[in-house]
Protein backbone atom coordinates (compact mmCIF):
# COMPACT_ATOMS: atom_id res chain seq x y z
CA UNK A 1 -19.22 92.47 38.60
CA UNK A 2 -19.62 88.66 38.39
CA UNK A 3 -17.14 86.24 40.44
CA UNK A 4 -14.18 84.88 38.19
CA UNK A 5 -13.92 88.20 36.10
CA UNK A 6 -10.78 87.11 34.48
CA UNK A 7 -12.22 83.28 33.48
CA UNK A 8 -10.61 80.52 34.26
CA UNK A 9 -7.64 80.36 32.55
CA UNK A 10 -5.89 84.05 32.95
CA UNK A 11 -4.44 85.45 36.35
CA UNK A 12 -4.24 89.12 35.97
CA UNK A 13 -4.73 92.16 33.79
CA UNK A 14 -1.73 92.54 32.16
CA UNK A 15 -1.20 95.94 29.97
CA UNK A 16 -4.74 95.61 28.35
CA UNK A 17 -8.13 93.87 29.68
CA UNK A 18 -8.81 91.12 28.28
CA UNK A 19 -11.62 90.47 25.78
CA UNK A 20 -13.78 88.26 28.35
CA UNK A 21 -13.06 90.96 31.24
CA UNK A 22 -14.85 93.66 28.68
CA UNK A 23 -17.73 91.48 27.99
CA UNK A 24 -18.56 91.32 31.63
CA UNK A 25 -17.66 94.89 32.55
CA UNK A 26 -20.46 97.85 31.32
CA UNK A 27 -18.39 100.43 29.89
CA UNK A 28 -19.35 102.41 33.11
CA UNK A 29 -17.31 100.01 35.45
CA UNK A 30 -14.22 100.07 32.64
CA UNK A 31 -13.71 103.80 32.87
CA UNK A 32 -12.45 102.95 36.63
CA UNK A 33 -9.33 100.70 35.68
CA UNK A 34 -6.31 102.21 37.06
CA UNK A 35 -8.45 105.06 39.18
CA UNK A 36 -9.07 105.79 43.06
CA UNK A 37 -6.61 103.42 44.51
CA UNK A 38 -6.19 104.30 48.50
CA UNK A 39 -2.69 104.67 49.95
CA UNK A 40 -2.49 103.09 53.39
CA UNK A 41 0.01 103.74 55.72
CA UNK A 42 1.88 100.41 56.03
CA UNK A 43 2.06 98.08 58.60
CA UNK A 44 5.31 96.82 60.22
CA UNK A 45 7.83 99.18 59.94
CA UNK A 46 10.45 101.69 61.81
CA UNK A 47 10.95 105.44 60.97
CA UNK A 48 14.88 106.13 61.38
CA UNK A 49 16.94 108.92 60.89
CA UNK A 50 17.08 111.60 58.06
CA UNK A 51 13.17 110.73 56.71
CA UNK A 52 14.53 106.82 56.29
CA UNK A 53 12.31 103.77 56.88
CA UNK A 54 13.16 100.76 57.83
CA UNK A 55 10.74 97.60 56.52
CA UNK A 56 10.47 94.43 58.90
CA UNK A 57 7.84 92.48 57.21
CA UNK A 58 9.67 90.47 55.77
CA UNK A 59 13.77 88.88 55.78
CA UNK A 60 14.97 91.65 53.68
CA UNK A 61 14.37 94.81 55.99
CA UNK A 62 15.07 97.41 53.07
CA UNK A 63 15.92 100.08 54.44
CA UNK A 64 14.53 102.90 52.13
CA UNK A 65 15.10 106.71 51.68
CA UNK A 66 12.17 109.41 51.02
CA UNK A 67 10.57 108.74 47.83
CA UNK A 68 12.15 105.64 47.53
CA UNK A 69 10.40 101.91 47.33
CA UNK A 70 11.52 98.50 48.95
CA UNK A 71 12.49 95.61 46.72
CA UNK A 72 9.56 94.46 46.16
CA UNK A 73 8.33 97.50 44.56
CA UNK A 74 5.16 98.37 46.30
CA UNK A 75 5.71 100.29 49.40
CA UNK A 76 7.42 103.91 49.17
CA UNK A 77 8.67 106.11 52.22
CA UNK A 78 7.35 109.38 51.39
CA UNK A 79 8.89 111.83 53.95
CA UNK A 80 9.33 109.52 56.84
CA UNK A 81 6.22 107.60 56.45
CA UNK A 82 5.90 104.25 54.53
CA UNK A 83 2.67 103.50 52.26
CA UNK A 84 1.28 100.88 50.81
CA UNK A 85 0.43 101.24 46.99
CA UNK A 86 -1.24 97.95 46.33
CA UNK A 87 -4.61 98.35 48.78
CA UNK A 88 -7.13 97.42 47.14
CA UNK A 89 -5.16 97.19 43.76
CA UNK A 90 -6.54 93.71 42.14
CA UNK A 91 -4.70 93.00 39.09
CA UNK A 92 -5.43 89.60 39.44
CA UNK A 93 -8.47 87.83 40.27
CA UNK A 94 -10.90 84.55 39.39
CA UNK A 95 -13.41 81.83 40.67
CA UNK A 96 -10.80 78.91 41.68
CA UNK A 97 -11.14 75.23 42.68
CA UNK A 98 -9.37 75.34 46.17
CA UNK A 99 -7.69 71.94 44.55
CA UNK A 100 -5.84 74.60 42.52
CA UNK A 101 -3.31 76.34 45.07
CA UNK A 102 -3.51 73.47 45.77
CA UNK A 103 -4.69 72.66 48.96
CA UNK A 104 -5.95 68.82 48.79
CA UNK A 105 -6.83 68.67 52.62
CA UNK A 106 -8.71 71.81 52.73
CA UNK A 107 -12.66 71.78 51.99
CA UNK A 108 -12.33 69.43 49.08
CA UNK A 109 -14.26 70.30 46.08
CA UNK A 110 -14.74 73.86 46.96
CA UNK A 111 -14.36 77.32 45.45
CA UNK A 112 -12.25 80.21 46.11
CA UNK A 113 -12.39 83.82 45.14
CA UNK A 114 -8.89 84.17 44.05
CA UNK A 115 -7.42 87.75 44.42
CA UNK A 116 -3.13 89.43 43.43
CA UNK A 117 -1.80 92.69 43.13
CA UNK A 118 1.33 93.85 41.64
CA UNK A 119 4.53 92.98 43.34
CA UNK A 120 6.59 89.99 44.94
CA UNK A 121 9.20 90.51 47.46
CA UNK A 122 11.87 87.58 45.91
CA UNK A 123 12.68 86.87 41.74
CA UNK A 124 12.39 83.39 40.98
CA UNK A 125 13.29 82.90 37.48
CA UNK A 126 10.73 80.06 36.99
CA UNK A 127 8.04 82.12 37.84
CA UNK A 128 4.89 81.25 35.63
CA UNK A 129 2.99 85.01 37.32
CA UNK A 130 6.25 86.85 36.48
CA UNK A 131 3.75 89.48 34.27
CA UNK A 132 1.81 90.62 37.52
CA UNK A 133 4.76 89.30 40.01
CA UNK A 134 8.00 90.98 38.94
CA UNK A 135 5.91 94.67 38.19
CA UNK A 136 5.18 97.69 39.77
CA UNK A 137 1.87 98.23 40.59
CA UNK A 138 1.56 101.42 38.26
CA UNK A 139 2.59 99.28 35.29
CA UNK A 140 -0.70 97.05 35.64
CA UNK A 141 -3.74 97.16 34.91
CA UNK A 142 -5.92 96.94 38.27
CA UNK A 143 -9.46 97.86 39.46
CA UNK A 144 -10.26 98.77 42.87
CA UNK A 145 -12.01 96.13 44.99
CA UNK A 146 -12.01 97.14 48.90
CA UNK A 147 -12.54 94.29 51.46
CA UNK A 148 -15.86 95.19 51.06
CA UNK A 149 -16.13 94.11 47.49
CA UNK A 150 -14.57 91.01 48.22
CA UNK A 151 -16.50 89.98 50.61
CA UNK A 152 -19.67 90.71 49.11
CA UNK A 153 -18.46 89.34 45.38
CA UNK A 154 -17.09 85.79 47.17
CA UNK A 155 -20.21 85.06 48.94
CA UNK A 156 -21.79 86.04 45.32
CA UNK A 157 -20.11 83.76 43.84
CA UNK A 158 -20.76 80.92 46.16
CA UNK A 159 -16.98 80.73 47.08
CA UNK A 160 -16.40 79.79 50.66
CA UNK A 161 -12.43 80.53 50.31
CA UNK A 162 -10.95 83.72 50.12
CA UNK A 163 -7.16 83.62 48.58
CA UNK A 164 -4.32 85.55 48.70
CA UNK A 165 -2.66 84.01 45.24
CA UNK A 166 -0.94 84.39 42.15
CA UNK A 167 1.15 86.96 42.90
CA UNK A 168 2.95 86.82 46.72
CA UNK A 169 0.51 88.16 49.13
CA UNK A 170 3.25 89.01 52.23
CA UNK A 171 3.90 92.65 49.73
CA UNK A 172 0.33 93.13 50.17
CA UNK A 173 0.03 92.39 53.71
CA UNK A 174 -1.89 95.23 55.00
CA UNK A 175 -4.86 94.95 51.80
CA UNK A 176 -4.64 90.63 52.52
CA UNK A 177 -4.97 91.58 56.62
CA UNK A 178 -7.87 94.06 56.56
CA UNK A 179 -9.81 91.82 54.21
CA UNK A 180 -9.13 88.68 56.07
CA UNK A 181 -10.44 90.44 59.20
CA UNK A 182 -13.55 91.58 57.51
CA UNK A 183 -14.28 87.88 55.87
CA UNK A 184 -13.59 86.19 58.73
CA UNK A 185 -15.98 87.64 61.04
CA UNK A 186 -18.86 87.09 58.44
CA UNK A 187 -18.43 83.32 57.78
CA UNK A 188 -16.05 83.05 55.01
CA UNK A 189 -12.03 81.31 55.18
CA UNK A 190 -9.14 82.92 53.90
CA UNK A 191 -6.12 80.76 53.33
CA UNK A 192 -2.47 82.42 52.25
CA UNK A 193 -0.59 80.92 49.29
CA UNK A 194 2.99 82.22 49.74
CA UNK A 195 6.79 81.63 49.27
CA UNK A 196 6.98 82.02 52.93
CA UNK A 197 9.04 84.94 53.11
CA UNK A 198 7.82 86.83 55.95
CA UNK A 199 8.88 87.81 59.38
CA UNK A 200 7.86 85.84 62.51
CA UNK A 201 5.69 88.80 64.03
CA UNK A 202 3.47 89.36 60.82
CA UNK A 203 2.90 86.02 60.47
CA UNK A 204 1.91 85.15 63.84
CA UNK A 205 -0.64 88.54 63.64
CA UNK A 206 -2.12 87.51 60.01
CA UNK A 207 -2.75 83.61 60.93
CA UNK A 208 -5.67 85.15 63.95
CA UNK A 209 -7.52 85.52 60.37
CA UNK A 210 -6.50 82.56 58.14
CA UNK A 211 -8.07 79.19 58.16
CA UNK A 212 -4.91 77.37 56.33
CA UNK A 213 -1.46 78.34 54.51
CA UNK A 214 0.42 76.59 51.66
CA UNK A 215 3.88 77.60 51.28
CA UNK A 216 6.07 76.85 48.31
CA UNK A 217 9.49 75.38 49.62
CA UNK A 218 11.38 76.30 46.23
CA UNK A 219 14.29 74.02 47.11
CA UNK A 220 16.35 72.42 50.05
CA UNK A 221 19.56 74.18 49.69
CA UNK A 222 20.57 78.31 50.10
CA UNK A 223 23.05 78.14 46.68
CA UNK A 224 19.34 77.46 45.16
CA UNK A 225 17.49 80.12 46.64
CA UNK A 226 20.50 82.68 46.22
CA UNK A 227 21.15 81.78 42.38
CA UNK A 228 17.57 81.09 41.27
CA UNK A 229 15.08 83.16 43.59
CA UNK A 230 17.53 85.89 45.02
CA UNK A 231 16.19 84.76 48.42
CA UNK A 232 17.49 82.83 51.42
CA UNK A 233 16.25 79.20 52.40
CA UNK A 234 16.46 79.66 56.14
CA UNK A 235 13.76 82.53 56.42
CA UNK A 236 11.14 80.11 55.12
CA UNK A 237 12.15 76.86 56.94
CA UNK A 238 11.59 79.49 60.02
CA UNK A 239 7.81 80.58 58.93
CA UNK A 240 7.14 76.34 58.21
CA UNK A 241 8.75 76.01 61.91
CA UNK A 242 6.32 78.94 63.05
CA UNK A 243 2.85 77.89 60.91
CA UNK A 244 3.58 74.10 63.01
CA UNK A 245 3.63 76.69 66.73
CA UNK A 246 0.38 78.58 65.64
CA UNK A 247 -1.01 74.95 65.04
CA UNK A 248 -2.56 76.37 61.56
CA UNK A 249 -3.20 73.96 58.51
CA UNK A 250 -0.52 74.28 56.09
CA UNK A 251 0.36 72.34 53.00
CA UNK A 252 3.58 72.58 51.43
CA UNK A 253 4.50 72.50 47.36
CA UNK A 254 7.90 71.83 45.79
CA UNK A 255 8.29 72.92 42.01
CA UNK A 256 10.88 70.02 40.35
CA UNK A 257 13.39 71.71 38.46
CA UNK A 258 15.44 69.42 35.87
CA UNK A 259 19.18 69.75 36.89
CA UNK A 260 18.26 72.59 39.39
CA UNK A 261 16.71 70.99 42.97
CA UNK A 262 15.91 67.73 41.55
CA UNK A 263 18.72 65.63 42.99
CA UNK A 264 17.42 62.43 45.02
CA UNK A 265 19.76 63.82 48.17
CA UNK A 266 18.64 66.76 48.11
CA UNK A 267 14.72 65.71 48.17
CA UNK A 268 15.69 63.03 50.86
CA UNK A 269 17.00 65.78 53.19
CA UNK A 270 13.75 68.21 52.35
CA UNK A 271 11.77 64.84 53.63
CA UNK A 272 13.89 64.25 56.51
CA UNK A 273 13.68 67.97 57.71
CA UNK A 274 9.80 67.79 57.16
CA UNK A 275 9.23 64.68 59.35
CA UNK A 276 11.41 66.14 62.47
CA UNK A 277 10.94 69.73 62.29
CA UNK A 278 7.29 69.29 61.24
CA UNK A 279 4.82 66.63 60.96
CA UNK A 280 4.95 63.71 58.62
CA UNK A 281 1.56 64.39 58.36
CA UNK A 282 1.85 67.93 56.45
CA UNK A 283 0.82 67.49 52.52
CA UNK A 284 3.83 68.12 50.29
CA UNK A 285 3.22 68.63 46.81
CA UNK A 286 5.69 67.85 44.26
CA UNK A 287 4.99 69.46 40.72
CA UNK A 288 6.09 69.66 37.30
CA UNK A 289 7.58 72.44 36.16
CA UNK A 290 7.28 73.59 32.58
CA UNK A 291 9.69 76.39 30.58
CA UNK A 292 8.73 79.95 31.40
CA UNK A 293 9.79 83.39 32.67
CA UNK A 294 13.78 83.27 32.38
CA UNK A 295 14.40 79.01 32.57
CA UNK A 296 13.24 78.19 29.09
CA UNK A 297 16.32 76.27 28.33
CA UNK A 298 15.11 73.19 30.45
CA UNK A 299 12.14 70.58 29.61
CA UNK A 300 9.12 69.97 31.23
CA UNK A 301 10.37 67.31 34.47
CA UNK A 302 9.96 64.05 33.83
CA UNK A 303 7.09 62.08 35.30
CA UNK A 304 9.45 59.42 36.29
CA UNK A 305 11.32 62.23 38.36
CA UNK A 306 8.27 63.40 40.38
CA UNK A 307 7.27 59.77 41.13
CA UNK A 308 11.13 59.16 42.55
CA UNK A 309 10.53 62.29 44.51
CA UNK A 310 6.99 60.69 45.86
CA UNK A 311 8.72 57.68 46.52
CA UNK A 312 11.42 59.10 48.80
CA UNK A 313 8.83 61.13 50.78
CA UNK A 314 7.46 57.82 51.93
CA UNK A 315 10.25 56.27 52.08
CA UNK A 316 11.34 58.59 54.62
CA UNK A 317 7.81 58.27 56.43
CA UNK A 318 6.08 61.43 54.92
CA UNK A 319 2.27 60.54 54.86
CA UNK A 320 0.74 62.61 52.30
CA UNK A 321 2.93 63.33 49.34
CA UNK A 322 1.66 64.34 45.83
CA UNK A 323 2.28 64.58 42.44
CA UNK A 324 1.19 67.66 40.89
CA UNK A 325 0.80 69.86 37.38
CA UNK A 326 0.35 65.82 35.94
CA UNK A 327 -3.73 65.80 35.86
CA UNK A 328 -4.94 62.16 36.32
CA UNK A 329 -1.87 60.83 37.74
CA UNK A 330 -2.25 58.55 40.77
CA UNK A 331 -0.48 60.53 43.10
CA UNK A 332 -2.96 63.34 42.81
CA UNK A 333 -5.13 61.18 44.84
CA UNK A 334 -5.24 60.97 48.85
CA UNK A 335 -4.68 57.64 50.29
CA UNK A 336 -5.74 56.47 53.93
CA UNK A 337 -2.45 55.89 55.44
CA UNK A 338 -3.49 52.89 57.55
CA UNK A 339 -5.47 50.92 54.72
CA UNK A 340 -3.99 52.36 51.92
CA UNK A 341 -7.49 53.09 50.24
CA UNK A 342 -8.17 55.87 48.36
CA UNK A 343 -10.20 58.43 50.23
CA UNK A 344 -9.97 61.49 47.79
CA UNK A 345 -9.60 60.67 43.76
CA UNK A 346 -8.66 63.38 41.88
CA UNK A 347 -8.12 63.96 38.22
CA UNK A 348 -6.77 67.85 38.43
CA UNK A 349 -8.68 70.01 39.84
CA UNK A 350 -12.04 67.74 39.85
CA UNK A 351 -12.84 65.40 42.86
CA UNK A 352 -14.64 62.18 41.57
CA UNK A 353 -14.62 60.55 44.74
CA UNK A 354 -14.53 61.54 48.24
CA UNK A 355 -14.56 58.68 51.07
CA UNK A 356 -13.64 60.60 54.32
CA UNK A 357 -16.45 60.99 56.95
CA UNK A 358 -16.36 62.99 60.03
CA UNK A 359 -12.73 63.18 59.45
CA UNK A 360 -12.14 59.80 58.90
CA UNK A 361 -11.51 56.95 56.27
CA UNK A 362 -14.82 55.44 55.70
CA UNK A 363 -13.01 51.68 56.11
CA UNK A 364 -10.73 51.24 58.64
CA UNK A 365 -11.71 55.23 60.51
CA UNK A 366 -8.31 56.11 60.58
CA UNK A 367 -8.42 60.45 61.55
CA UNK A 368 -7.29 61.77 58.83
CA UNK A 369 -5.29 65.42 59.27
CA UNK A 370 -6.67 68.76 57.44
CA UNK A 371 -10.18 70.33 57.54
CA UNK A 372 -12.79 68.73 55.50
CA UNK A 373 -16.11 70.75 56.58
């Protein structure tokens, strides 16, 4: 097995392996797709009355009957005792620039093995994973890869980042948990990339094995997250309020939507809220969204609207804010926010220049935040 199976470009499985996953699989390894997956019993949970479960990883708390599965599709009470499905069930894996999560003040210029299973525990209709995301795990295509494997095929592969991507990696908590325990102990990172939906209690037990977080803040408003994600906005301001107590890195990403969570008030608030409830020092990444999933009725945002949205992070004292999905753009770069150099430039996922030393801007040795070795 050779790190970034799935080559550059495709996420998952889907219904059939791909032509460049065949090429580097012997015909030995393809005869185990979709064989010898473990069930785990899962973590954070309560057994109630009459053979129900109750789920508290995350803000939903399903409450499931025997032989019945939680919203997100992945976990099923079978007589009184909830399982896991998705351990060690990679439908989704590849060889990524860290710059591609993105995380821009995390180990700039690295690599990281980039693993998903089936599942997701909200349904946002923008969703550009939606084939791996909005499926059951039995629908996908998936190989087995235990901690183990990961471990062994990331430090293979030169990667010194494991992530927990693509697909959300809170439904998989109990797979993302026992191989961020394993990695961490033997020199390797793991860093989450989530929608932040997650209990307080899970979070704070994962983060003793994570090195950073990014969270994807989908809007600023709960009509958004209600008509758009079926989710709740105040869960995930909670886990950005939590990630800020554990004192973990954490970067967070907005997605643009034309006519959706685009409005200049709206974004002024979401800056506001950062800056007191957080740091104006967290990274937040605004990106382009383009037609996919169930919005294809809207364009591609408009540069001009992502720069406005840059402009009223600073505005409103935010440090670090990005542009993002527009490769070469000047807001992909990191400026020193004392001298206003540029420390990191970027032109998407490549680094072509990198001025911070020890932690610092190389002219004026201003600290810059985030972990650079």
């Amino acid at each position: 097995m050779k790190t970034g199976v799935l080559g550059a470009c495709a996420l998952c499985f889907g219904n059939k392996l791909t032509a460049l996953a065949e090429d580097i699989y012997t015909a030995e390894k393809l005869r185990g797709i979709n064989q010898g997956f473990p069930v785990e019993e899962a973590l954070h949970y309560k057994k109630i009355e009459d053979m129900r479960v109750q789920c508290v990883l995350c803000p939903r708390e399903c409450t499931i009957a025997d032989l019945e599965r939680g919203y997100c599709g992945v976990r099923e009470n079978r007589g009184g005792t909830y399982y896991t499905l998705v351990h060690s069930r990679v439908c989704g894996l590849n060889a990524d620039p860290i710059e591609k999560k993105p995380l821009f003040h995390f180990l700039p210029g690295t690599m990281a093995y980039s693993i998903a299973t089936a599942g997701c525990n909200v349904e946002c209709k923008f969703c550009q994973n939606w084939q791996i995301s909005q499926y059951r795990p039995e629908q996908i295509d998936s190989i087995r890869l235990t901690p183990e494997d990961v471990m062994n095929e990331a430090k293979s592969g030169r990667c010194k980042t494991i992530a927990y991507t693509y697909s959300e990696p809170v439904v998989f908590y109990e797979y993302m948990t026992d191989t961020a325990k394993l990695t961490s102990k033997n020199g390797l990172n793991n860093v989450m990339i989530s929608n932040g939906y997650i209990q307080e209690k899970p979070l704070r037990e994962l983060c003793q094995y994570l090195s950073a977080v990014k969270i994807d803040l989908k809007g600023f408003t709960e009509k958004f997250y209600k008509e758009v994600c079926a989710g709740e906005l105040k869960p995930v301001l909670q886990t950005l309020k939590t990630l800020k107590d554990i004192g973990i890195w954490f970067e967070i990403v907005v997605l643009i939507i034309p006519t959706l969570n685009d409005a200049e008030a709206e974004i002024r608030e979401m800056c506001k809220w950062i800056k007191n409830e957080l740091d104006p020092q967290v990274p937040v990444h605004f990106t382009r969204f383009h037609p996919t999933f169930r919005i294809k009725n809207l364009p591609p945002t408009p540069i001009k609207t992502l720069e406005s949205a840059r402009e009223i992070a600073i505005d409103n004292g935010l440090l670090f804010p990005y542009v993002g999905n527009v490769p070469g753009h000047k807001g992909e770069n990191t400026y020193c926010p004392h001298c206003q150099n540029i420390l990191i430039r970027r032109a998407g996922y490549r680094i072509l220049e990198n001025h911070i030393n020890d932690n610092k801007c190389k002219d004026c040795e201003t600290t810059i935040p985030g972990i650079w070795s």
